[in-house]
N, C-alpha and C. Protein backbone atom coordinates (compact mmCIF):
# COMPACT_ATOMS: atom_id res chain seq x y z
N UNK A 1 1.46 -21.08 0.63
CA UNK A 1 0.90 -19.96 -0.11
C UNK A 1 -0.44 -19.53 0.48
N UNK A 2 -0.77 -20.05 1.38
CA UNK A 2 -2.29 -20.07 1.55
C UNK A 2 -1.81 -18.81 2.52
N UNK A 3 -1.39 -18.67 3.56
CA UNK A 3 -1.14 -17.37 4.15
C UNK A 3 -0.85 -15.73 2.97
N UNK A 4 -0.40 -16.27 2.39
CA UNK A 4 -0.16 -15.02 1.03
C UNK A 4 -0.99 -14.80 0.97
N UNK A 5 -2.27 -15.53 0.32
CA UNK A 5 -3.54 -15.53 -0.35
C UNK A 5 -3.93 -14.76 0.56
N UNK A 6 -4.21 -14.63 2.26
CA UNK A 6 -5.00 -14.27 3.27
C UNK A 6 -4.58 -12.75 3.03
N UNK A 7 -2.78 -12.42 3.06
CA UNK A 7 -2.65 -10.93 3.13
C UNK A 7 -3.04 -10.43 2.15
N UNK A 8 -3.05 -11.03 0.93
CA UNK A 8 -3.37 -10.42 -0.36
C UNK A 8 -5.17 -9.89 0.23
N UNK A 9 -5.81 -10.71 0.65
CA UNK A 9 -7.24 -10.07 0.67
C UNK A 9 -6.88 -9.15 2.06
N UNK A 10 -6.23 -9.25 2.99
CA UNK A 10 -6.40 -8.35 3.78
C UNK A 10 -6.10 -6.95 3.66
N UNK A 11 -4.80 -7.03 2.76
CA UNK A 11 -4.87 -5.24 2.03
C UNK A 11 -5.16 -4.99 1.32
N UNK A 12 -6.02 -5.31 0.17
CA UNK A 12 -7.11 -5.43 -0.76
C UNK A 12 -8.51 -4.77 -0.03
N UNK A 13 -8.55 -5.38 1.40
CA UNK A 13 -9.71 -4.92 2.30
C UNK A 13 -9.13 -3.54 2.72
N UNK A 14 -7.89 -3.67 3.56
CA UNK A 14 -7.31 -2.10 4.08
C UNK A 14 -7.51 -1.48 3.09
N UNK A 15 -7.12 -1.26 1.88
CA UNK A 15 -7.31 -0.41 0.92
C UNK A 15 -8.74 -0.08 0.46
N UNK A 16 -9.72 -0.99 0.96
CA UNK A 16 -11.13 -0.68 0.66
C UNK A 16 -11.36 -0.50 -0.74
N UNK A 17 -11.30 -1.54 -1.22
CA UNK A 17 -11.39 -1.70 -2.92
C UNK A 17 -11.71 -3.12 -2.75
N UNK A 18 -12.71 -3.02 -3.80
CA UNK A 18 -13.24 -4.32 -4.61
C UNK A 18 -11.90 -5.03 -4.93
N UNK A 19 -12.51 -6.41 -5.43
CA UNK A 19 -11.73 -7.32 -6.27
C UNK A 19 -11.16 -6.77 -7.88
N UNK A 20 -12.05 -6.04 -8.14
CA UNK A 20 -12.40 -5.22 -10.02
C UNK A 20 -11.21 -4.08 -9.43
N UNK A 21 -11.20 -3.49 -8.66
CA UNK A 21 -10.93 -2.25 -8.88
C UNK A 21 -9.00 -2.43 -8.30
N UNK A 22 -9.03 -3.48 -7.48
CA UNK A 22 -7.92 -3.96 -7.34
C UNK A 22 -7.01 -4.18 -8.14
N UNK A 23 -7.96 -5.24 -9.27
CA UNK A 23 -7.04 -5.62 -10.39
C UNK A 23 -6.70 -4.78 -11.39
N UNK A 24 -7.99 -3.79 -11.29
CA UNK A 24 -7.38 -2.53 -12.48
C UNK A 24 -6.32 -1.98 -11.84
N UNK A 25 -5.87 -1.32 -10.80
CA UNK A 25 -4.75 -1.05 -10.36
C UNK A 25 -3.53 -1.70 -10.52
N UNK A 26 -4.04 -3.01 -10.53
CA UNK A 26 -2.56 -4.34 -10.66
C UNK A 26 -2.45 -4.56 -12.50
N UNK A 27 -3.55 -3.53 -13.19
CA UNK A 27 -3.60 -4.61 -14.74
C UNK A 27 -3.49 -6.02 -14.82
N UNK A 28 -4.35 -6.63 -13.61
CA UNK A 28 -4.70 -7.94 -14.22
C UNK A 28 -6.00 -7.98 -14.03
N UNK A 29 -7.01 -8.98 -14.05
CA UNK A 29 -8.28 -9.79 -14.37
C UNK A 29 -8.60 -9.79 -12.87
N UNK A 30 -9.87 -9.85 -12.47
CA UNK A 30 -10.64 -9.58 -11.23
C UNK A 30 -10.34 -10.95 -10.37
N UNK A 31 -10.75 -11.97 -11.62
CA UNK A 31 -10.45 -13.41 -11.17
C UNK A 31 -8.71 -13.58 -11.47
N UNK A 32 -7.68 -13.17 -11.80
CA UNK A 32 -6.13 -13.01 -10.93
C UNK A 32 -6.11 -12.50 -9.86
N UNK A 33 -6.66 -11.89 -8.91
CA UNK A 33 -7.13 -11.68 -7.64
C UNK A 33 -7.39 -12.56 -7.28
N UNK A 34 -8.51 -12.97 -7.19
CA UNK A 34 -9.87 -13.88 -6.89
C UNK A 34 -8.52 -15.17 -6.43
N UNK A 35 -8.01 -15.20 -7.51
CA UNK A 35 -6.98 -16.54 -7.62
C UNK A 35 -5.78 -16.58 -6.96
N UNK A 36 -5.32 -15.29 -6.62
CA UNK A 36 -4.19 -14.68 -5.52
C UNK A 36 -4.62 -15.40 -4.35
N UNK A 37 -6.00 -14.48 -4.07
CA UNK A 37 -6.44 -14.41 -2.96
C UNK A 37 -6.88 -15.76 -2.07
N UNK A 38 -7.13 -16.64 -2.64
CA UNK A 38 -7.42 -17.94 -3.08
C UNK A 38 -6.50 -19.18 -2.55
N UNK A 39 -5.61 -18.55 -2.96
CA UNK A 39 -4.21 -19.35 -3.03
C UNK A 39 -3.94 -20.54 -4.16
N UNK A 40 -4.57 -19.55 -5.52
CA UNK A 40 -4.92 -20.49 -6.60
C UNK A 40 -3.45 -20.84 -6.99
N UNK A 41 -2.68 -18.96 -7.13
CA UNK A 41 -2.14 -18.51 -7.88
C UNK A 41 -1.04 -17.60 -7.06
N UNK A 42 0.17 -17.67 -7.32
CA UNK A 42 0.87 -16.35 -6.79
C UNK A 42 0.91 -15.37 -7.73
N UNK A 43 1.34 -14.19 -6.88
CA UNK A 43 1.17 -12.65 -7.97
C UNK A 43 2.35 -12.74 -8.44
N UNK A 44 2.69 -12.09 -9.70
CA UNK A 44 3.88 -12.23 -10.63
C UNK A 44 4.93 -11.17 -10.18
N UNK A 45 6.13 -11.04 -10.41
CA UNK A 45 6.89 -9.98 -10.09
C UNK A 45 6.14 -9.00 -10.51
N UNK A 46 5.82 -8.49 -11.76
CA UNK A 46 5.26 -7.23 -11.95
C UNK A 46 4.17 -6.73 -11.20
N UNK A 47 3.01 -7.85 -11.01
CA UNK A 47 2.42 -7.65 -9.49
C UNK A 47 2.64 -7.24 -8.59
N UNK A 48 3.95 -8.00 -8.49
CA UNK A 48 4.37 -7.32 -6.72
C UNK A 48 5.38 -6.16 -6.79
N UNK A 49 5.58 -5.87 -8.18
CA UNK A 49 6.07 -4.61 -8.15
C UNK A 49 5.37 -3.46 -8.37
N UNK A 50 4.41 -3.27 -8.88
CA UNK A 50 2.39 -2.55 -8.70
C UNK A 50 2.48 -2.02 -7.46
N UNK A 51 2.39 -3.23 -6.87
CA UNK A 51 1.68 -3.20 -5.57
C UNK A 51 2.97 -2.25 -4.59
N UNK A 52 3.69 -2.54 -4.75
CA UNK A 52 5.13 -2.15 -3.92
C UNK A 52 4.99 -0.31 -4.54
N UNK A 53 5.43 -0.04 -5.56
CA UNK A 53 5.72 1.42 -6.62
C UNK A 53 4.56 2.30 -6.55
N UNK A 54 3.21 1.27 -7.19
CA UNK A 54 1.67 2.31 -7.09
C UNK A 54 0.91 2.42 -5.76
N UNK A 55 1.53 1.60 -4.52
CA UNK A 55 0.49 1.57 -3.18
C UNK A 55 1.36 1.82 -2.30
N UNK A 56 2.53 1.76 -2.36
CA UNK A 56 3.02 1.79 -1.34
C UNK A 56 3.20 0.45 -0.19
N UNK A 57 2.84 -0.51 -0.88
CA UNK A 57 2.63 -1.71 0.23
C UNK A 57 4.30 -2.23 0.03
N UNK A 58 4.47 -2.55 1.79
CA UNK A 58 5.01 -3.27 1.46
C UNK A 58 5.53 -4.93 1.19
N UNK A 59 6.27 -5.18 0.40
CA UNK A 59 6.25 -6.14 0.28
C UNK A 59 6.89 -7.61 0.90
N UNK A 60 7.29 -7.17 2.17
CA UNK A 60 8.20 -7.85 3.12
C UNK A 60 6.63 -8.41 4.03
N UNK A 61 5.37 -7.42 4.39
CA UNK A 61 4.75 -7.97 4.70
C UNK A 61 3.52 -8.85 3.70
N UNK A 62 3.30 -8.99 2.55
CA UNK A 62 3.02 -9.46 1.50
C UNK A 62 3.29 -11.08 1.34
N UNK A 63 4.89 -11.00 1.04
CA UNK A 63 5.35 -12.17 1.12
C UNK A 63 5.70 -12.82 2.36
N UNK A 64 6.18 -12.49 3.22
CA UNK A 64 6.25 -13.23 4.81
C UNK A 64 5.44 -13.10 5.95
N UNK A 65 4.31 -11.72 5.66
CA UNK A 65 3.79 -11.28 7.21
C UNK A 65 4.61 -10.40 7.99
N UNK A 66 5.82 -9.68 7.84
CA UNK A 66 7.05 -9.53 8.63
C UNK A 66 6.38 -7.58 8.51
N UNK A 67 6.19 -6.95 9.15
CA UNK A 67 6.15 -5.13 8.91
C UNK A 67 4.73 -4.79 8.82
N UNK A 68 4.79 -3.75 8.23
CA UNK A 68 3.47 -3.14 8.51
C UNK A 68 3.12 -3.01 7.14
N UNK A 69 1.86 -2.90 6.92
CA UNK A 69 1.47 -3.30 5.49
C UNK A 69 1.78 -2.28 4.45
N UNK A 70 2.13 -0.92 4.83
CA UNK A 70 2.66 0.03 4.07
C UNK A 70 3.82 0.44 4.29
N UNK A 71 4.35 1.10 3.18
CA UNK A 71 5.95 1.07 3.48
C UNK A 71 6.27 2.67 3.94
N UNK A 72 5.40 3.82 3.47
CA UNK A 72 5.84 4.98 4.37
C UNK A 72 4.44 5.72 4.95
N UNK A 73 3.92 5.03 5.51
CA UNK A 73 2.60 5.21 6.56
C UNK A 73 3.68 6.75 7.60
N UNK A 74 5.00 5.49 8.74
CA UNK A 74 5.48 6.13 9.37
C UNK A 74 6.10 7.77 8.66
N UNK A 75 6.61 7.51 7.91
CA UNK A 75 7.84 8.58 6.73
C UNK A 75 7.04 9.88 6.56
N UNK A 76 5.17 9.16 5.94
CA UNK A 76 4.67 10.23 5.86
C UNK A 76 4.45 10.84 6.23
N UNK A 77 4.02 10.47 7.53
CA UNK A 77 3.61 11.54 8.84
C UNK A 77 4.25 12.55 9.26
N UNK A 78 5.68 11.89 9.62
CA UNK A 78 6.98 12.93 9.77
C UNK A 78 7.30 13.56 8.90
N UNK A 79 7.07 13.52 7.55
CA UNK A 79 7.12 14.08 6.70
C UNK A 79 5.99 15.53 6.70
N UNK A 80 4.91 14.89 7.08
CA UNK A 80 3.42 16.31 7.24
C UNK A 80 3.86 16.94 8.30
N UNK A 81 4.59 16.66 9.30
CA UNK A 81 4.73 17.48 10.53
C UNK A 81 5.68 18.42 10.38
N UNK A 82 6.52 17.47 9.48
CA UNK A 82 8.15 18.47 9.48
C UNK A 82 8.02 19.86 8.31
N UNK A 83 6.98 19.90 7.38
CA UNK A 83 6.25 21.00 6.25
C UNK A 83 5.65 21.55 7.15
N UNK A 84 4.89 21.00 7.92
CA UNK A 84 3.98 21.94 8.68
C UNK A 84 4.41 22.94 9.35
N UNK A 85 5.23 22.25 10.26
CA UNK A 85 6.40 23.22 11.29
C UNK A 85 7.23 23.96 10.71
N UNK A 86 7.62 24.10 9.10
CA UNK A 86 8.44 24.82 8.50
C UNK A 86 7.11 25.82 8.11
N UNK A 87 6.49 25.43 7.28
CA UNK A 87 5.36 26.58 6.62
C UNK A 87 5.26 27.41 8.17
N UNK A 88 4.85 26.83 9.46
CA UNK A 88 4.28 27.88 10.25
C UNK A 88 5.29 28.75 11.14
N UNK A 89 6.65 28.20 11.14
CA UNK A 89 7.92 29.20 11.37
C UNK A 89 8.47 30.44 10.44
N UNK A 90 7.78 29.99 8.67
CA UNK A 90 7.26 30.56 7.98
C UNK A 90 6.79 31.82 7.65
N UNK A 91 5.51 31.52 8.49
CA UNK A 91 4.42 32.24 8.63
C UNK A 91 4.76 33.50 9.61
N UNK A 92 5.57 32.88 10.71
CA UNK A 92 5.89 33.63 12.27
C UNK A 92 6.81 34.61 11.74
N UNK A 93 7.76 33.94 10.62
CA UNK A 93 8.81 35.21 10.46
C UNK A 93 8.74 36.43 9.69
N UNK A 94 7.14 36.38 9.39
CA UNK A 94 6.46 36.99 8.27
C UNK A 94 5.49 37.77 9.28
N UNK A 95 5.30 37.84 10.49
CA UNK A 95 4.28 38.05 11.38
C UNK A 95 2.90 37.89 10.92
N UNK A 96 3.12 36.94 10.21
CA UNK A 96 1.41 35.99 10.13
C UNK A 96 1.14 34.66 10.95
N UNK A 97 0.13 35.08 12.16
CA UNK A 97 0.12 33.62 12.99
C UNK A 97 -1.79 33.57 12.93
């Protein structure tokens, strides 16, 4: 568990949030963090379903280390490019460039 504990603070850090502001996101106690993070304590399903639903993390790297710490980092991007390129084909067929 002690590796858990490490990712738990490392996307806790990526996310650039306190310990407090973490746990308000997770609805638990600063010190249920503290204790995650720790390797006091593992996070509960509903935890890791928070974390998975409200952040986007995922949880394959959470529990094993295995991916990238978010689950549509990649999705999104292609996602902004592929609106973009529609709005501005859009725009072209409208003769606004």
């Amino acid at each position: 568990m002690n590796n858990l504990g490490k990712r738990i603070r490392n996307l806790r850090k990526h996310l650039a949030k306190s310990q407090e502001e973490f746990a308000n996101e997770l609805g638990v106690t600063k010190q249920a963090v503290s204790n995650m993070e720790n390797s006091k304590s593992a996070p509960s399903i509903s935890v890791l379903y928070k974390m998975s639903t409200n952040m986007n993390i995922n949880l394959n790297y959470v529990i094993s280390g295995i991916g990238d710490i978010f689950l549509t980092q990649d999705k999104t991007n292609k996602l902004k490019e592929s609106l973009l390129k529609e709005f501005e084909s859009m725009l072209k067929s409208r003769g606004i460039e």
